[in-house]
Protein backbone atom coordinates (compact mmCIF):
# COMPACT_ATOMS: atom_id res chain seq x y z
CA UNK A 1 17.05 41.20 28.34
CA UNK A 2 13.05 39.96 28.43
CA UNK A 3 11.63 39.87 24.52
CA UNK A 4 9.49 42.76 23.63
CA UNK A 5 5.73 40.65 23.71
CA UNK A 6 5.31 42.00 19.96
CA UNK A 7 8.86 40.92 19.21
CA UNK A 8 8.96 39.11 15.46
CA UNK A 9 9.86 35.53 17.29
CA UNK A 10 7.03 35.67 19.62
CA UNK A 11 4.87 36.41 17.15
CA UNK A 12 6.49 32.96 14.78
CA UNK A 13 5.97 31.14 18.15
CA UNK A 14 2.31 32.15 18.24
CA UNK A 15 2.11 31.06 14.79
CA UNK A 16 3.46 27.47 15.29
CA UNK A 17 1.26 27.40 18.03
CA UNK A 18 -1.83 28.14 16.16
CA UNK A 19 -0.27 25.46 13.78
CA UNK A 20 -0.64 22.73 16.17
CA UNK A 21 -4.15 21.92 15.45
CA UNK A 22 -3.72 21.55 11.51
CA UNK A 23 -0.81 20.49 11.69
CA UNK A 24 -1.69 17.48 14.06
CA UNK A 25 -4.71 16.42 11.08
CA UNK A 26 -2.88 16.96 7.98
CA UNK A 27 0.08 15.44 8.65
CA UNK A 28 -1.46 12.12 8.75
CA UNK A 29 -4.44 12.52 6.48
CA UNK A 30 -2.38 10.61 3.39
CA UNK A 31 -1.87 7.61 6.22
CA UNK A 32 -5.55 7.16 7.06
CA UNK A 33 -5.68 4.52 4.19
CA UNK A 34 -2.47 2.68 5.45
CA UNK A 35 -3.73 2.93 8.94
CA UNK A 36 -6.87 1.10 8.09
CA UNK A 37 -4.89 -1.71 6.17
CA UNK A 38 -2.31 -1.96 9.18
CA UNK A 39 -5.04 -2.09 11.53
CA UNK A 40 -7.34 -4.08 9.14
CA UNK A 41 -10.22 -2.34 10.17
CA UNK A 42 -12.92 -0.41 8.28
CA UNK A 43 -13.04 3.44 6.85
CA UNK A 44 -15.36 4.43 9.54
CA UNK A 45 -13.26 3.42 12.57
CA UNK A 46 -10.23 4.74 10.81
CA UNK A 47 -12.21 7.97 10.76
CA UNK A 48 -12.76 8.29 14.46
CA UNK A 49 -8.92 8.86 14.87
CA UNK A 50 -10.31 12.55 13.09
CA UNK A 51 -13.89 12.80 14.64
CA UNK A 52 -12.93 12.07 17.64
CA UNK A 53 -10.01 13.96 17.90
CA UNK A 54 -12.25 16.76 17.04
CA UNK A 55 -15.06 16.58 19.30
CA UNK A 56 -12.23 16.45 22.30
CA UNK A 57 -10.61 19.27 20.92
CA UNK A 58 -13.90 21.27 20.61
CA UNK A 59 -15.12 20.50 24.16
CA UNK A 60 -11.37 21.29 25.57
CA UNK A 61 -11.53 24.46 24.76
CA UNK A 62 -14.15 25.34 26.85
CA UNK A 63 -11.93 25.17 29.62
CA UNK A 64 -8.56 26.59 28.16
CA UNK A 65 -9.92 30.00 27.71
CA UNK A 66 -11.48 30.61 31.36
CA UNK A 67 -8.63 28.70 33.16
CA UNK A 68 -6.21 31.37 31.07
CA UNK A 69 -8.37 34.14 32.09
CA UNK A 70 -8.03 33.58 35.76
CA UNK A 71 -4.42 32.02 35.91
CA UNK A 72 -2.68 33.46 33.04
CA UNK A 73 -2.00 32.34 29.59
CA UNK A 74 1.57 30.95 29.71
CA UNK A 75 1.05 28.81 32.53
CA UNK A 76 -2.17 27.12 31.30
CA UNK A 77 -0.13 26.81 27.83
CA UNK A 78 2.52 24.87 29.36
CA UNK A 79 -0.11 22.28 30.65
CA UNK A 80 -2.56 21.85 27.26
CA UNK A 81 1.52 21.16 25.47
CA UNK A 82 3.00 18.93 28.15
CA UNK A 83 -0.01 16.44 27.74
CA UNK A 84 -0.02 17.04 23.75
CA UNK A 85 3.58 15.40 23.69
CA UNK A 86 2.32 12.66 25.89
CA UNK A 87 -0.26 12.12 23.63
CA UNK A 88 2.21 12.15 20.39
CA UNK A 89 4.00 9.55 22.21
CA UNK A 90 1.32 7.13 22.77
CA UNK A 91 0.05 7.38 18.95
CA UNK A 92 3.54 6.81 18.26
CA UNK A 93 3.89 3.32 19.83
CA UNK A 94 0.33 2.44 19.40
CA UNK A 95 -0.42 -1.41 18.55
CA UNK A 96 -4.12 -1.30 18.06
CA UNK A 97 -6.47 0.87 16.76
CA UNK A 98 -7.99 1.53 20.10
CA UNK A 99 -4.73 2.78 21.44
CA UNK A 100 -4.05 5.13 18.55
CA UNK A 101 -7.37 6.61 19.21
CA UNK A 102 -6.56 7.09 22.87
CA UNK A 103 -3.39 8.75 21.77
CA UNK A 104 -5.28 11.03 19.79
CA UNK A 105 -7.79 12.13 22.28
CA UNK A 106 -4.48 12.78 24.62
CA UNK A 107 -3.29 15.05 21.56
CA UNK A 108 -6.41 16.94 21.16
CA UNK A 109 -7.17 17.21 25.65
CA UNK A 110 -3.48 19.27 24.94
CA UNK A 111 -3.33 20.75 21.52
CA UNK A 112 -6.40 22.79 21.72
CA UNK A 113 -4.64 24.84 24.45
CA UNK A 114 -2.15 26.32 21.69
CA UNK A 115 -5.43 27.23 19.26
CA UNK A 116 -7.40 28.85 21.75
CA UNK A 117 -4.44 30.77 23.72
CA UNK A 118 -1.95 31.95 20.61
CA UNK A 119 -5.58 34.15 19.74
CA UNK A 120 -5.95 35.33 22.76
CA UNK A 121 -2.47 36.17 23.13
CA UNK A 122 -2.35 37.98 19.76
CA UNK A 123 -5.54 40.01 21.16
CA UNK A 124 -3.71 40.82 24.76
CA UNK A 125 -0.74 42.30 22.57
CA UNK A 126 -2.37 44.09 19.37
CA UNK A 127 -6.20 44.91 20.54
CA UNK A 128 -9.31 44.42 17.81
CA UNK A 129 -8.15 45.75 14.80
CA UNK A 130 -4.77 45.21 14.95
CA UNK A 131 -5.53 41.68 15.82
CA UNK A 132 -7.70 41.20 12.43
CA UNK A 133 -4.68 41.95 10.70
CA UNK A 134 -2.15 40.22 12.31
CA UNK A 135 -4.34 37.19 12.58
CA UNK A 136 -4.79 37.42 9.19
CA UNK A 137 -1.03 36.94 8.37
CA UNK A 138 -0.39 34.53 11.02
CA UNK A 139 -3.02 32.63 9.07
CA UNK A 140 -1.13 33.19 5.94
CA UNK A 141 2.41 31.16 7.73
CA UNK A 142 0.01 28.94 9.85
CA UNK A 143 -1.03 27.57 6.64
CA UNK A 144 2.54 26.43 5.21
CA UNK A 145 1.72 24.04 8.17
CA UNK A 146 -1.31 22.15 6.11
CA UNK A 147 0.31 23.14 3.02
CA UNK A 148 3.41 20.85 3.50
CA UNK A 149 1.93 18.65 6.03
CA UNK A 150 0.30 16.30 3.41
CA UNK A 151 2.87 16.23 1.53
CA UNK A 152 5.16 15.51 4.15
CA UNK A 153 2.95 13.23 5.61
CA UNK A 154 2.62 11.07 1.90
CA UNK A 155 6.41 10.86 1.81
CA UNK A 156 7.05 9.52 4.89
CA UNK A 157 3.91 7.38 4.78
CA UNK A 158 5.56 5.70 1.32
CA UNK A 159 9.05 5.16 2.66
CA UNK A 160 8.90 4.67 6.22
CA UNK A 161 5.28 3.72 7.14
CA UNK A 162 2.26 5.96 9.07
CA UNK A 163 4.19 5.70 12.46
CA UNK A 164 6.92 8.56 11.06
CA UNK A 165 3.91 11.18 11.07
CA UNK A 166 3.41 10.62 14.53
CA UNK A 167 7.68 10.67 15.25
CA UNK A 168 7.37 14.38 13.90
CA UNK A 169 4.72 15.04 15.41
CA UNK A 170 6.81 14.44 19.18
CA UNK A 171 9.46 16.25 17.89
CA UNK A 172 6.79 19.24 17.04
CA UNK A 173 5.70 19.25 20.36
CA UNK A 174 8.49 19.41 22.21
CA UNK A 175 9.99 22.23 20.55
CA UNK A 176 7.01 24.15 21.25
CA UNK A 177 7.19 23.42 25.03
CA UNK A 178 10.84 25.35 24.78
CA UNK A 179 9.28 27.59 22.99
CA UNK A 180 7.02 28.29 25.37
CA UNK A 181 9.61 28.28 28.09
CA UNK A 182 12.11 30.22 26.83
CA UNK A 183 10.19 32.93 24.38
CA UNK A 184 6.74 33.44 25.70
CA UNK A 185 5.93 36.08 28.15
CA UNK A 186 2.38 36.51 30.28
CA UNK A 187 -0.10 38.88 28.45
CA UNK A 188 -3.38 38.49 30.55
CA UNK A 189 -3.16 41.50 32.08
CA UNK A 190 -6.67 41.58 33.52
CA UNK A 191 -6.60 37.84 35.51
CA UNK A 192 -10.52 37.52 36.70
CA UNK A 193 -10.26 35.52 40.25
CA UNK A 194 -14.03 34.23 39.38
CA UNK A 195 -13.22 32.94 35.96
CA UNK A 196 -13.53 29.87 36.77
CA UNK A 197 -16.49 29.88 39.20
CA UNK A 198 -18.97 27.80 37.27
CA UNK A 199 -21.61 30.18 37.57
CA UNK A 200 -19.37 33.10 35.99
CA UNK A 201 -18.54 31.38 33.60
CA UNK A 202 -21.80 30.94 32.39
CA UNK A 203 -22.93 34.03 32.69
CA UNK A 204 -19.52 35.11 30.42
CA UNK A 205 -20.58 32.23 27.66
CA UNK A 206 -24.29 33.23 28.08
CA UNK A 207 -23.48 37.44 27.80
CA UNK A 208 -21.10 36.60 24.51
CA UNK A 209 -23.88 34.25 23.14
CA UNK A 210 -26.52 37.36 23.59
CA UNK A 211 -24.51 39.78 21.49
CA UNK A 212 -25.66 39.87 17.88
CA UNK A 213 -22.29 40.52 16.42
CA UNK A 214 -20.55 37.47 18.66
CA UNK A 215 -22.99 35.46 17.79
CA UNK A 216 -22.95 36.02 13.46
CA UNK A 217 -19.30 35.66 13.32
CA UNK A 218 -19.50 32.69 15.49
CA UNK A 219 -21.73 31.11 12.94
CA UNK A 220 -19.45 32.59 10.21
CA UNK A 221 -16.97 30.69 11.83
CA UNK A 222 -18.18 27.30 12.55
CA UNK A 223 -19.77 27.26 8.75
CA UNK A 224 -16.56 28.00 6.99
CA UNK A 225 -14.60 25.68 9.16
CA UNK A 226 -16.87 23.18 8.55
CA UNK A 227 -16.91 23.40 5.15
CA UNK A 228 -13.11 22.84 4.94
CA UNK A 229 -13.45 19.63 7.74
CA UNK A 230 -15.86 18.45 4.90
CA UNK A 231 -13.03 18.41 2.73
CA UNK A 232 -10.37 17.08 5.21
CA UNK A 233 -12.96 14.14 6.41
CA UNK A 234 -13.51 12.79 2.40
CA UNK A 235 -10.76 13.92 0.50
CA UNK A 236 -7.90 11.33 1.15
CA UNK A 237 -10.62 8.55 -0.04
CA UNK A 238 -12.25 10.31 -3.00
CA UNK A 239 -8.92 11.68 -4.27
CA UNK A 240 -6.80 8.04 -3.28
CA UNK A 241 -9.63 5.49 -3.70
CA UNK A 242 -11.97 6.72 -5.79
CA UNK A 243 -9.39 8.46 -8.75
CA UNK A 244 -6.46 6.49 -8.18
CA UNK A 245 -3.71 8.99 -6.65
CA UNK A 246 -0.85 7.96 -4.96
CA UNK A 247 -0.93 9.02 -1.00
CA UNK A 248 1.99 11.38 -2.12
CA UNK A 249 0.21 13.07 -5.03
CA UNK A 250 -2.94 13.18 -2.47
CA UNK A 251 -0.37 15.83 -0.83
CA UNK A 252 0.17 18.08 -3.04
CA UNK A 253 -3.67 18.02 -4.00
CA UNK A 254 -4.06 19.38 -0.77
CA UNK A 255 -1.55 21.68 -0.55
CA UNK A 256 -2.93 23.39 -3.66
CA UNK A 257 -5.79 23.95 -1.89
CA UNK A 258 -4.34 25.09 1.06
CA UNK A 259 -2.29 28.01 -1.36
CA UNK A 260 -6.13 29.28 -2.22
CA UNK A 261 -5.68 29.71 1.97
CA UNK A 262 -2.98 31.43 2.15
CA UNK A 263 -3.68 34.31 -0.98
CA UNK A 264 -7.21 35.25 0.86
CA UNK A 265 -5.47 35.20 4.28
CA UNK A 266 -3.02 37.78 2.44
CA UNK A 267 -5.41 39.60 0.69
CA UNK A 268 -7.56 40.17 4.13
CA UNK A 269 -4.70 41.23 6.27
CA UNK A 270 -3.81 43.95 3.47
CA UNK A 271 -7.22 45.12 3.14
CA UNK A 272 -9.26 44.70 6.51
CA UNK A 273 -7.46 48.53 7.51
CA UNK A 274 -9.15 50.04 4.30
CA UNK A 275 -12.40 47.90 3.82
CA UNK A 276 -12.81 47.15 7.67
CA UNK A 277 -14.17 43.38 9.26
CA UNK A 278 -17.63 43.23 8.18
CA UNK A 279 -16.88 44.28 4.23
CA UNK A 280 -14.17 41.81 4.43
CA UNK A 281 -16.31 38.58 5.47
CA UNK A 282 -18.71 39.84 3.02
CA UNK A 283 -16.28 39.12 0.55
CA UNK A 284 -14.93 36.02 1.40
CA UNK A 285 -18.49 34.18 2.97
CA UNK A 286 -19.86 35.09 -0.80
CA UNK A 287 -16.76 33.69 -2.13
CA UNK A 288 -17.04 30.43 -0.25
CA UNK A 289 -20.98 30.33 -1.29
CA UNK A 290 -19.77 30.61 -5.13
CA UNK A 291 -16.97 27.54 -4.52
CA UNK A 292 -19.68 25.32 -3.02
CA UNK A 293 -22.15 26.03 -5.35
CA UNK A 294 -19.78 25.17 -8.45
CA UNK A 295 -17.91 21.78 -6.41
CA UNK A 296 -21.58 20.19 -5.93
CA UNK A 297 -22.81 20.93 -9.50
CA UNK A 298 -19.60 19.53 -11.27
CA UNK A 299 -20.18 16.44 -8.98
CA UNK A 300 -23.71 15.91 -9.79
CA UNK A 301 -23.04 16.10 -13.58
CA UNK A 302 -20.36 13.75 -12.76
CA UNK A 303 -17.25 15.07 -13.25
CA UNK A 304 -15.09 12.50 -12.02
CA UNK A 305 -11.78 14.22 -12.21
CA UNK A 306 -8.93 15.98 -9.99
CA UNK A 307 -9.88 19.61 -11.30
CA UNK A 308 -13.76 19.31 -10.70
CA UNK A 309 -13.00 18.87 -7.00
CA UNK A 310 -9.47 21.17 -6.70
CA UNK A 311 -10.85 24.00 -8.57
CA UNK A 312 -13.28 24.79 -6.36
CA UNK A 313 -11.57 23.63 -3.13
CA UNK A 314 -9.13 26.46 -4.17
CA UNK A 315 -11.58 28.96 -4.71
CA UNK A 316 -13.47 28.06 -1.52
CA UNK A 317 -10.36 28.14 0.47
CA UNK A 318 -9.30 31.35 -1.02
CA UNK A 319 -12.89 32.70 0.83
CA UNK A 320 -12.07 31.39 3.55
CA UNK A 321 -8.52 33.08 4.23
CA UNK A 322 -10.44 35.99 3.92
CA UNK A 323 -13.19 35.01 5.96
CA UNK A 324 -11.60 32.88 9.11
CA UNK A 325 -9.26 34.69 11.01
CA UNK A 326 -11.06 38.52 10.21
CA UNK A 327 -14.37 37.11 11.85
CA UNK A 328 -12.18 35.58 14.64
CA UNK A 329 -11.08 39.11 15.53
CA UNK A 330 -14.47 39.87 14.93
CA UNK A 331 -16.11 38.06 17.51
CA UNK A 332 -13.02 38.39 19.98
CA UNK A 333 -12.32 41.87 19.62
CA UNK A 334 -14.94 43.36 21.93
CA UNK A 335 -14.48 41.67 25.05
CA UNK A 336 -10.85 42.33 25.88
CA UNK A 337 -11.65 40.88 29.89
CA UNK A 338 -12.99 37.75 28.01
CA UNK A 339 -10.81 37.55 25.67
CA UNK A 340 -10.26 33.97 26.57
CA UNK A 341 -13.60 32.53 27.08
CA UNK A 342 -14.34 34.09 23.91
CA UNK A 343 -11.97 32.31 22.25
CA UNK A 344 -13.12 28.90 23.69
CA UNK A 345 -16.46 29.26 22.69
CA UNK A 346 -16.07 29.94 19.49
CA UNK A 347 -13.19 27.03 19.06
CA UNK A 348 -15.77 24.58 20.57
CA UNK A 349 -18.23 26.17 18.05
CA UNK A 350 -16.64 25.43 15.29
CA UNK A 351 -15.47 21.81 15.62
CA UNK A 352 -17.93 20.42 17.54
CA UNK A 353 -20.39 21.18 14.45
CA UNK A 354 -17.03 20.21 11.89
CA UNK A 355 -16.69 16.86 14.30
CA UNK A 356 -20.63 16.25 13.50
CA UNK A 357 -20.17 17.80 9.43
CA UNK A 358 -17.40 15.34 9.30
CA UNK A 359 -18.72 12.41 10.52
CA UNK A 360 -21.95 12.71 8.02
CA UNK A 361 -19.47 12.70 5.63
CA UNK A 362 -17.37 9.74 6.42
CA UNK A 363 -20.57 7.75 6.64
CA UNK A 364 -21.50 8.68 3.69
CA UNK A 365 -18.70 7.85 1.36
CA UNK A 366 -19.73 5.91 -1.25
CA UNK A 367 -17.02 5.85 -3.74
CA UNK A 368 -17.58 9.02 -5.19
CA UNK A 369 -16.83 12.53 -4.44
CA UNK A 370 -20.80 13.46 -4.18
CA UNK A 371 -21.00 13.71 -0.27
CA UNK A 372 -17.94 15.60 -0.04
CA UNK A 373 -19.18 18.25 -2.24
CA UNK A 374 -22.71 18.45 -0.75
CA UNK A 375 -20.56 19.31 2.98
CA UNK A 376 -18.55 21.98 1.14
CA UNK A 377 -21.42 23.51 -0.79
CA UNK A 378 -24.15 23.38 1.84
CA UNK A 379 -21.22 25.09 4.58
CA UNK A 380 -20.46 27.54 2.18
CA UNK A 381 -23.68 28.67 1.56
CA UNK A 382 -24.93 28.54 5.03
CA UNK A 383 -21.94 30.63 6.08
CA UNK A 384 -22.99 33.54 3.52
CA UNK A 385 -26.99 33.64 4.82
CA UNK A 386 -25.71 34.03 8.66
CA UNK A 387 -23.18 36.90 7.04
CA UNK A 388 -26.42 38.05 5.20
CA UNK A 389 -29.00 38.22 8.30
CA UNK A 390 -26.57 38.31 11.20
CA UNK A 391 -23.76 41.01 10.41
CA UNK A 392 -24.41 42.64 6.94
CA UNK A 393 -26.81 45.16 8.55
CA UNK A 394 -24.85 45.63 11.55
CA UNK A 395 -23.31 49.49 11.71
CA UNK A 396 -19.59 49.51 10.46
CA UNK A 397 -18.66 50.66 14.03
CA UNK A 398 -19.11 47.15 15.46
CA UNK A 399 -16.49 45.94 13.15
């Protein structure tokens, strides 16, 4: 008997799908310091294992979305997971620096497929607003993913050493590809035969790109994701180098932060039906603008302690679970026939700016947590003003 495409598994499958992304970046985050002293390189190489991984994973996308409009979702899915686990592998066994970074780029070429295709998916099955919702609490389980995964990740950094991240991370992928296998069924149920024409697919990215809506919760988007990357590229070294924690207290840092993820994600998915999409990333792009503000003045006074920068990570990420997957739906909601280029765009949106965000970041670490906070705070704000001239005016209908 075929699973209902709603059914609750396919749905926890979409979710660890989804996951893949995080999941692949915060498991290892408390082994970027042990990485460089394995390697015995410097912070900034170290950091390419994230940039880069980022920037492929952004540009990826691109194709993912298109490819799954014309040939299907499931099929493409299989593909983007198959070279993920390849990819696992080779950072597994890596023995240089250069290698691990290969591995990584293999990891992102594949891992972006899950991202972009589990929202598409969940658009095929539940339409707009439905989708906002459902997104919303897939983003609440997605983020047990980053919650643990530092921890996780610090644990098996101390006691068996930073290849054991990349061990689970194999095993991660190929349960998915049974997953996939076994649970998924094909939801694209408009396949465009010119998808994939160059030209059409221009024309799709250039029509979404002209809508006014797309376009605000697009920036939306790529602020507020950016803001967090800000956090993910410094905190490991501000919270390990500069104050002293142990990689496995570094984990549960984050995971705090990650909780402040998981109550707005909760808090959007039970109020977007009542409030609607736009009143909702009101809420949470003010509530991010509030967080940044507060992290960068605390670190200009100096506060150099745990609370000056977990307080307001909290608070930020709390805006954010509100914000992130209710302007996703947002911006994919309309455009049901390009459901998946829509999705693509926007993922490449978002982290190619984060890969760039990040980067600025990582350069400029300087043993304190002031460059950190500046990429929080300046995201945060910048993600209110686009919600402020790009959607707050827009009629409640386009929500």
């Amino acid at each position: 008997m075929s699973l209902r495409p709603d059914a609750l598994i396919v749905v926890i499958l979409l979710t660890i799908l989804t996951a893949l992304g995080p999941i692949t970046t915060d498991l290892y985050l408390p082994a970027l310091p042990a990485i460089q002293a394995y390697f015995n390189t410097d912070v900034t190489t170290v950091q390419l294992t994230l940039s880069v991984y980022l920037v492929v994973f952004a540009v990826c996308q691109l194709f993912y979305g298109p490819l799954s409009d014309r040939f299907g979702r499931k099929p493409i899915l299989m593909i983007g997971t198959t070279i993920y686990l390849l990819g696992s592998i080779v950072c597994l066994i890596a023995p240089t620096i250069e290698i691990l970074i290969a591995g990584r780029v293999l990891q992102a070429i594949g891992g972006c497929a899950g991202v972009v295709l589990s929202r598409t998916m969940v658009r095929d099955i539940y339409g707009q607003e439905r989708s906002a919702k459902v997104l919303s609490y897939i983003g609440t389980a997605m983020a047990m993913a980053p919650a643990l995964g530092p921890i996780i990740g610090g644990y098996l950094t101390i006691i068996y050493g930073w290849r054991a991240n990349f061990a689970i991370l194999v095993l991660f992928g190929g349960l998915c590809i049974l997953g996939i296998l076994f649970v998924l069924q094909e939801t694209n149920r408009h396949k465009d035969p010119h998808a994939i024409h160059p030209r059409q697919t221009l024309r799709n990215f250039a029509a979404l790109l002209k809508d006014r809506h797309y376009t605000g919760y697009l920036l939306i988007v790529a602020f507020s994701y950016s803001g967090l990357f800000s956090f993910i590229s410094g905190s490991s070294f501000v919270f390990i180098k500069t104050l002293g924690l142990s990689a496995d207290q570094f984990g549960l840092c984050f995971a705090t932060a990650v909780v402040g993820y998981m109550i707005g994600t909760q808090l959007g998915g039970r109020l977007v039906s009542a409030l609607g999409i736009i009143r909702i990333v009101g809420f949470g792009t003010l509530t991010c603008a509030v967080a940044g503000f507060s992290m960068i003045a605390m670190a200009l006074v100096p506060l150099n302690h745990v609370a000056a920068i977990l307080g307001p990570m909290v608070l930020y990420m709390i805006g954010m679970g509100l914000t992130y997957p209710t302007a996703l739906a947002g911006l994919i909601g309309p455009f049901p026939k390009m459901a998946g280029a829509a999705s693509s765009l926007a993922g490449f949106g978002q982290n190619v700016f984060a890969s760039l965000v990040g980067l600025m970041v990582a350069h400029s670490f300087n043993m304190t947590q002031i460059p950190m906070a500046i990429g929080v705070s300046t995201m945060g704000i910048a993600g209110w003003i686009s919600y402020r001239m790009m959607i707050a005016r827009a009629p409640e209908s386009a929500s």
